[in-house]
C-alpha atoms as a PDB file:
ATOM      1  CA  UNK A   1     250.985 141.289 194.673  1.00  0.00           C
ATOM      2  CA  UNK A   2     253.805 139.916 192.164  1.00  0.00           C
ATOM      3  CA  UNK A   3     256.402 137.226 193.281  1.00  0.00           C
ATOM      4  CA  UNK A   4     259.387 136.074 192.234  1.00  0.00           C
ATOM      5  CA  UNK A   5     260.958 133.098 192.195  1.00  0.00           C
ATOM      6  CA  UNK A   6     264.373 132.881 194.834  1.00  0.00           C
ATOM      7  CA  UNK A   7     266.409 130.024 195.384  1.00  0.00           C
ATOM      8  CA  UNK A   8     267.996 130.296 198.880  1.00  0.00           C
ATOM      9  CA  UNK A   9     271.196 128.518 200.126  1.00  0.00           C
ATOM     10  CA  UNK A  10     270.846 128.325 204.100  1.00  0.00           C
ATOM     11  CA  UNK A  11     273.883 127.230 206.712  1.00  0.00           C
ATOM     12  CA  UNK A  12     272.638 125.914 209.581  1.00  0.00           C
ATOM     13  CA  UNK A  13     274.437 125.477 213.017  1.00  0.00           C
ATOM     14  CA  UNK A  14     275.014 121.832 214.087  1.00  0.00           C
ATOM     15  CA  UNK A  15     273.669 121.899 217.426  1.00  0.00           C
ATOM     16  CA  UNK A  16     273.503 119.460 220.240  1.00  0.00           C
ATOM     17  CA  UNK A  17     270.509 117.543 219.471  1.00  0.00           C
ATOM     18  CA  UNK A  18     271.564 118.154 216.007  1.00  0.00           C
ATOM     19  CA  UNK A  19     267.810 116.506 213.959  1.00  0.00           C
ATOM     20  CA  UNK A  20     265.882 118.609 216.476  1.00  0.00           C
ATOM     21  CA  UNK A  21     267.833 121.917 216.104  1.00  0.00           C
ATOM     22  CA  UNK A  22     268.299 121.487 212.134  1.00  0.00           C
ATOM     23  CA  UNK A  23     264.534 121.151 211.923  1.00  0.00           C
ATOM     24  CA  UNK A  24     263.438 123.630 214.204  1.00  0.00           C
ATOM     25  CA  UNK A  25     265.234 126.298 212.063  1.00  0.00           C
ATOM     26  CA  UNK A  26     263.851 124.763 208.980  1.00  0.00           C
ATOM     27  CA  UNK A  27     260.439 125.703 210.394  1.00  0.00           C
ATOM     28  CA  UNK A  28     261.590 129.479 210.942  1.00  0.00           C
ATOM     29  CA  UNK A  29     263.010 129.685 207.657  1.00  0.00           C
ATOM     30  CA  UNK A  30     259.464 128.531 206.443  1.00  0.00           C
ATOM     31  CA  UNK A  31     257.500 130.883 208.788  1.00  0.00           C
ATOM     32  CA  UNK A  32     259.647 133.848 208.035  1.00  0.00           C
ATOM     33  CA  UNK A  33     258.735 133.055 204.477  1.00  0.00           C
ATOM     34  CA  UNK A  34     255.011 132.243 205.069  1.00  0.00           C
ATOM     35  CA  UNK A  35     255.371 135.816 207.014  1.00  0.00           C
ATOM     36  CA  UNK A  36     255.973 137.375 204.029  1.00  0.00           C
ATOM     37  CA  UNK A  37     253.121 135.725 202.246  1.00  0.00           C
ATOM     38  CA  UNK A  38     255.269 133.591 200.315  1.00  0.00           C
ATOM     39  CA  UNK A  39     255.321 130.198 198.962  1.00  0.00           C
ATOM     40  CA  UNK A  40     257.609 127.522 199.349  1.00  0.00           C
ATOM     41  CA  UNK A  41     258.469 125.511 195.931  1.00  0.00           C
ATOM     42  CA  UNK A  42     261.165 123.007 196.887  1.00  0.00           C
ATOM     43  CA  UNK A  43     263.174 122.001 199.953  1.00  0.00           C
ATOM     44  CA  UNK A  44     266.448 120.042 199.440  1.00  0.00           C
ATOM     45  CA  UNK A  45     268.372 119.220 202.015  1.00  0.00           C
ATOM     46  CA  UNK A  46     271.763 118.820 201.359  1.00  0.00           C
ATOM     47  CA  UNK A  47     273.482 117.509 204.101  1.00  0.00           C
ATOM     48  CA  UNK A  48     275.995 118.121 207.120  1.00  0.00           C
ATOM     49  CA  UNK A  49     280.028 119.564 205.471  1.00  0.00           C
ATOM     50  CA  UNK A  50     282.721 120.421 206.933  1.00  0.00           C
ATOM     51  CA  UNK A  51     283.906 124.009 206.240  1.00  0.00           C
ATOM     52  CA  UNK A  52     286.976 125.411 205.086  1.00  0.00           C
ATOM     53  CA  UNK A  53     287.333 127.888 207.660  1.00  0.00           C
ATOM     54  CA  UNK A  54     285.471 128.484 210.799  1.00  0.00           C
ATOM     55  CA  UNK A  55     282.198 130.197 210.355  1.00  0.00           C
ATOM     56  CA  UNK A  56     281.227 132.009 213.673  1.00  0.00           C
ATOM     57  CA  UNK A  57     283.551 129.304 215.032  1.00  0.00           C
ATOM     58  CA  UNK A  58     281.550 126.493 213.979  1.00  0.00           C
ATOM     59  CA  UNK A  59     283.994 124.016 211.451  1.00  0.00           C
ATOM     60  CA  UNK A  60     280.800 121.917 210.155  1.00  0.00           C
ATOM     61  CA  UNK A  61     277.007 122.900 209.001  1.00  0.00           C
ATOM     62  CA  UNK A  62     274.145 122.011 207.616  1.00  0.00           C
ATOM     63  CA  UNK A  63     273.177 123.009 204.326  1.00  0.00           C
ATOM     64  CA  UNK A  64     269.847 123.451 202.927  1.00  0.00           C
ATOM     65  CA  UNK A  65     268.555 124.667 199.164  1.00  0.00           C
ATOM     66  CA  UNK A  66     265.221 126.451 199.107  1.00  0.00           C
ATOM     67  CA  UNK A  67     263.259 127.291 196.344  1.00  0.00           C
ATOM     68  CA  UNK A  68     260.139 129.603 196.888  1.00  0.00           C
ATOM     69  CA  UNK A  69     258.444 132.530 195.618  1.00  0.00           C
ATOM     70  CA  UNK A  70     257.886 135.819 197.961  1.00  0.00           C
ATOM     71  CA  UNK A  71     257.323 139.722 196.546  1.00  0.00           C
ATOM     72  CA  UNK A  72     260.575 141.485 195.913  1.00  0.00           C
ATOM     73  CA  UNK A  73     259.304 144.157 198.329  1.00  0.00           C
ATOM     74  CA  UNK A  74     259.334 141.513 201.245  1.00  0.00           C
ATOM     75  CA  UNK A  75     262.981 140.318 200.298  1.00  0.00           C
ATOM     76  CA  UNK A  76     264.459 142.928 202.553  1.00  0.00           C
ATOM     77  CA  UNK A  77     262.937 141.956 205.487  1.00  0.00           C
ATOM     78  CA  UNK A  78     263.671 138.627 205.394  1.00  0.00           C
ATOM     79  CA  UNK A  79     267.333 138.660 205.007  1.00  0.00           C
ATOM     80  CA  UNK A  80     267.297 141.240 207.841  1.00  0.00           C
ATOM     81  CA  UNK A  81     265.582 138.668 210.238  1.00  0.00           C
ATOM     82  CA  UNK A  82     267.588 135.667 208.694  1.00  0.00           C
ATOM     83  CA  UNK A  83     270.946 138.071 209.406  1.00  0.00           C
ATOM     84  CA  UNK A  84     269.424 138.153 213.148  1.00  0.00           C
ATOM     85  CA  UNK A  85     268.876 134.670 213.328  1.00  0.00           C
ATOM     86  CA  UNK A  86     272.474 132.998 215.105  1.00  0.00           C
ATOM     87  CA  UNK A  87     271.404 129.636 214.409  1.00  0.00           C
ATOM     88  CA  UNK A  88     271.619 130.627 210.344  1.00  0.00           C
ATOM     89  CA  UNK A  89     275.561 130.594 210.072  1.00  0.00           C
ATOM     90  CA  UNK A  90     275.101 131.858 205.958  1.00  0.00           C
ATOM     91  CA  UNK A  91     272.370 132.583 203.615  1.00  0.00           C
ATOM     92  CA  UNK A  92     272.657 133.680 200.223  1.00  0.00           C
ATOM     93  CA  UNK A  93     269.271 134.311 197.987  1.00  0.00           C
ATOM     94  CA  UNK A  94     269.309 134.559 194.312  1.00  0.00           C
ATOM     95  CA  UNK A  95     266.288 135.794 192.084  1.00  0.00           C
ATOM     96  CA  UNK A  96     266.169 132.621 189.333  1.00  0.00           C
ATOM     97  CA  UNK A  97     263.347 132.025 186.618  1.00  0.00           C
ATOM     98  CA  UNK A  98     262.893 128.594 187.097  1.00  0.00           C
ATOM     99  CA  UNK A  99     263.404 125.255 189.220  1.00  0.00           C
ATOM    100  CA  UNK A 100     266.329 123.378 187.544  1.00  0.00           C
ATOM    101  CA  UNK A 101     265.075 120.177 187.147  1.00  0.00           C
ATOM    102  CA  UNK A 102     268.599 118.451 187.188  1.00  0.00           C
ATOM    103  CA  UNK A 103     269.886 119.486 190.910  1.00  0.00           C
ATOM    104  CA  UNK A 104     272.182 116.863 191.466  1.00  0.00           C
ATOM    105  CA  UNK A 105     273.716 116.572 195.161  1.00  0.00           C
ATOM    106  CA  UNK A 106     276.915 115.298 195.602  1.00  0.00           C
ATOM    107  CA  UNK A 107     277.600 114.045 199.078  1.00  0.00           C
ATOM    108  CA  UNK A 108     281.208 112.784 199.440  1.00  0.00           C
ATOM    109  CA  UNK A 109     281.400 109.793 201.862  1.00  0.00           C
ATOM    110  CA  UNK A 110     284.049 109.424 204.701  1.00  0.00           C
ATOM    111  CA  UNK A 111     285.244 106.582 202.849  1.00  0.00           C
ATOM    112  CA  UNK A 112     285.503 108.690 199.368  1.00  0.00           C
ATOM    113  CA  UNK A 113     287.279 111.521 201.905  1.00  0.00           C
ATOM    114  CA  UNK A 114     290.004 108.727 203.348  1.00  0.00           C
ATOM    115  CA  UNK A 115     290.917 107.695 199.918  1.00  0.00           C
ATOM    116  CA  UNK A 116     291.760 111.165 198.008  1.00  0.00           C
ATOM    117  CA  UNK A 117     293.337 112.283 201.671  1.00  0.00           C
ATOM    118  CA  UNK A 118     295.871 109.197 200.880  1.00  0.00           C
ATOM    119  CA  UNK A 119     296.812 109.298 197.286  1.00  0.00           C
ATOM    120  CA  UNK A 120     300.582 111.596 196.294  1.00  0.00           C
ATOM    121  CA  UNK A 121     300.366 114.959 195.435  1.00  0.00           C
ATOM    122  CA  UNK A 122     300.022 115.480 192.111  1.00  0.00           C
ATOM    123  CA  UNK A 123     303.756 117.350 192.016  1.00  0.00           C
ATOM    124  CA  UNK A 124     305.189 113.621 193.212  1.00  0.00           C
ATOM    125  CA  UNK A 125     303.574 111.753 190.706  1.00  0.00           C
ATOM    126  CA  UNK A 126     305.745 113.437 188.329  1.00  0.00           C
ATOM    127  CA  UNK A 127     309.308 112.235 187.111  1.00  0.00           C
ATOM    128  CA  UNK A 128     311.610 115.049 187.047  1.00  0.00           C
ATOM    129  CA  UNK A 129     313.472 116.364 184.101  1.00  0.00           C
ATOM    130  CA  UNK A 130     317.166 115.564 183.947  1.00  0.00           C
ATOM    131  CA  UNK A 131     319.607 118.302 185.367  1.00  0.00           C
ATOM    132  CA  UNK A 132     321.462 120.050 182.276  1.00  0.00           C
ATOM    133  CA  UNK A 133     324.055 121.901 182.533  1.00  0.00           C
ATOM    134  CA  UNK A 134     323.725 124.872 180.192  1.00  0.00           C
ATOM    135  CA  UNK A 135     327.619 126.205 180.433  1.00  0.00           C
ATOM    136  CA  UNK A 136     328.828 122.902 178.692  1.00  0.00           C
ATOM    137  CA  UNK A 137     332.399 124.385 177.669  1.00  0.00           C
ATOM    138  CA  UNK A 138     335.142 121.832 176.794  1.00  0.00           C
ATOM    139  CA  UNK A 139     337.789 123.699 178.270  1.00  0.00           C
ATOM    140  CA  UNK A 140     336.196 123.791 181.378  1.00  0.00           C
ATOM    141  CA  UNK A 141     335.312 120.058 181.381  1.00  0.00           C
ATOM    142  CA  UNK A 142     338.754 118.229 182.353  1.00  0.00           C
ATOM    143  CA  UNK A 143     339.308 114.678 181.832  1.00  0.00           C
ATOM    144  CA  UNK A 144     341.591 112.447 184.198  1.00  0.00           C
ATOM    145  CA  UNK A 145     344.157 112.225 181.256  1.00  0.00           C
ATOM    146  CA  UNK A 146     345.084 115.324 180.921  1.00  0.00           C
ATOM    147  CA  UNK A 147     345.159 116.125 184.322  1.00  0.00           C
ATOM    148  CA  UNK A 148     348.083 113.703 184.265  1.00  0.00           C
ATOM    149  CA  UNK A 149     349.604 115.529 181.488  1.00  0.00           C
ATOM    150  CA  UNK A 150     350.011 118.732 183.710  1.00  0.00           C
ATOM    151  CA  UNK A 151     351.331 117.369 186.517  1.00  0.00           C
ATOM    152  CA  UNK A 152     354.049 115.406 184.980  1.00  0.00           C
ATOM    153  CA  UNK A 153     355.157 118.709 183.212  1.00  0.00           C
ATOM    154  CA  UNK A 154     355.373 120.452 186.802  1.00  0.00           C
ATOM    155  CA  UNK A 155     358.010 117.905 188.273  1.00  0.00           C
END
């Protein structure tokens, strides 16, 4: 049978014991792939983030990259039972040809967080452009002089 290589991005649910339940569905992802007479290539665990939105009401998860070869035929079937799976908040699978060798995870610290959460909006940093006034008429400009001038004609 012919494989392919996937690379899968799995959410994970924080749970209470949070190591126990992260690795317990670690091992299902790796059974349902074993399952399917696949191999896995690479496991890189990529850490606990905080999400944008709720997912299925969670706000954090835990997110692991997968690498492993399975038959196209057998795809299917797996993303059914990962879709069945609650503890799997999101998985996307992608067909690549290769590893990348350079996977770099970036993991931003609380402290890293704190600091960019402090520091002006960009729109404040800016100086703002003086106010001109693009009706500049002389007539309609009237200096204190000749205001004086038409009120000593009126009396």
């Amino acid at each position: 049978m012919d494989t392919r290589l996937y690379e899968g991005m799995f959410i994970v649910q924080p749970g209470d014991r949070e190591t126990e339940s992260r690795e317990r569905v670690l091992e299902e992802i790796k059974a349902e792939i074993a399952r399917q007479n696949g191999t896995i290539e690479k496991i890189i665990p990529m850490g606990k983030r905080e999400f944008t939105y709720s997912i299925k009401r969670f706000r954090d998860g835990y997110y692991f990259l997968i690498y492993f070869r399975v038959a196209p035929q057998a795809l299917q079937k797996m993303t059914e039972r990962f879709k069945i799976n609650t503890s799997i908040l999101r998985e996307l699978i992608l067909a690549v040809d290769e590893i990348p060798t350079n996977v770099r995870i970036v993991e931003q610290t609380e402290s890293a967080r704190v600091s960019s959460d402090d520091e002006a909006p960009v729109a404040s940093k800016r100086k703002s452009a003086p106010v001109v006034d693009e009706d500049d008429d002389d007539e309609a400009d009237v200096d204190s002089d000749e205001s004086d001038e038409y009120e000593d004609d009126e009396e």
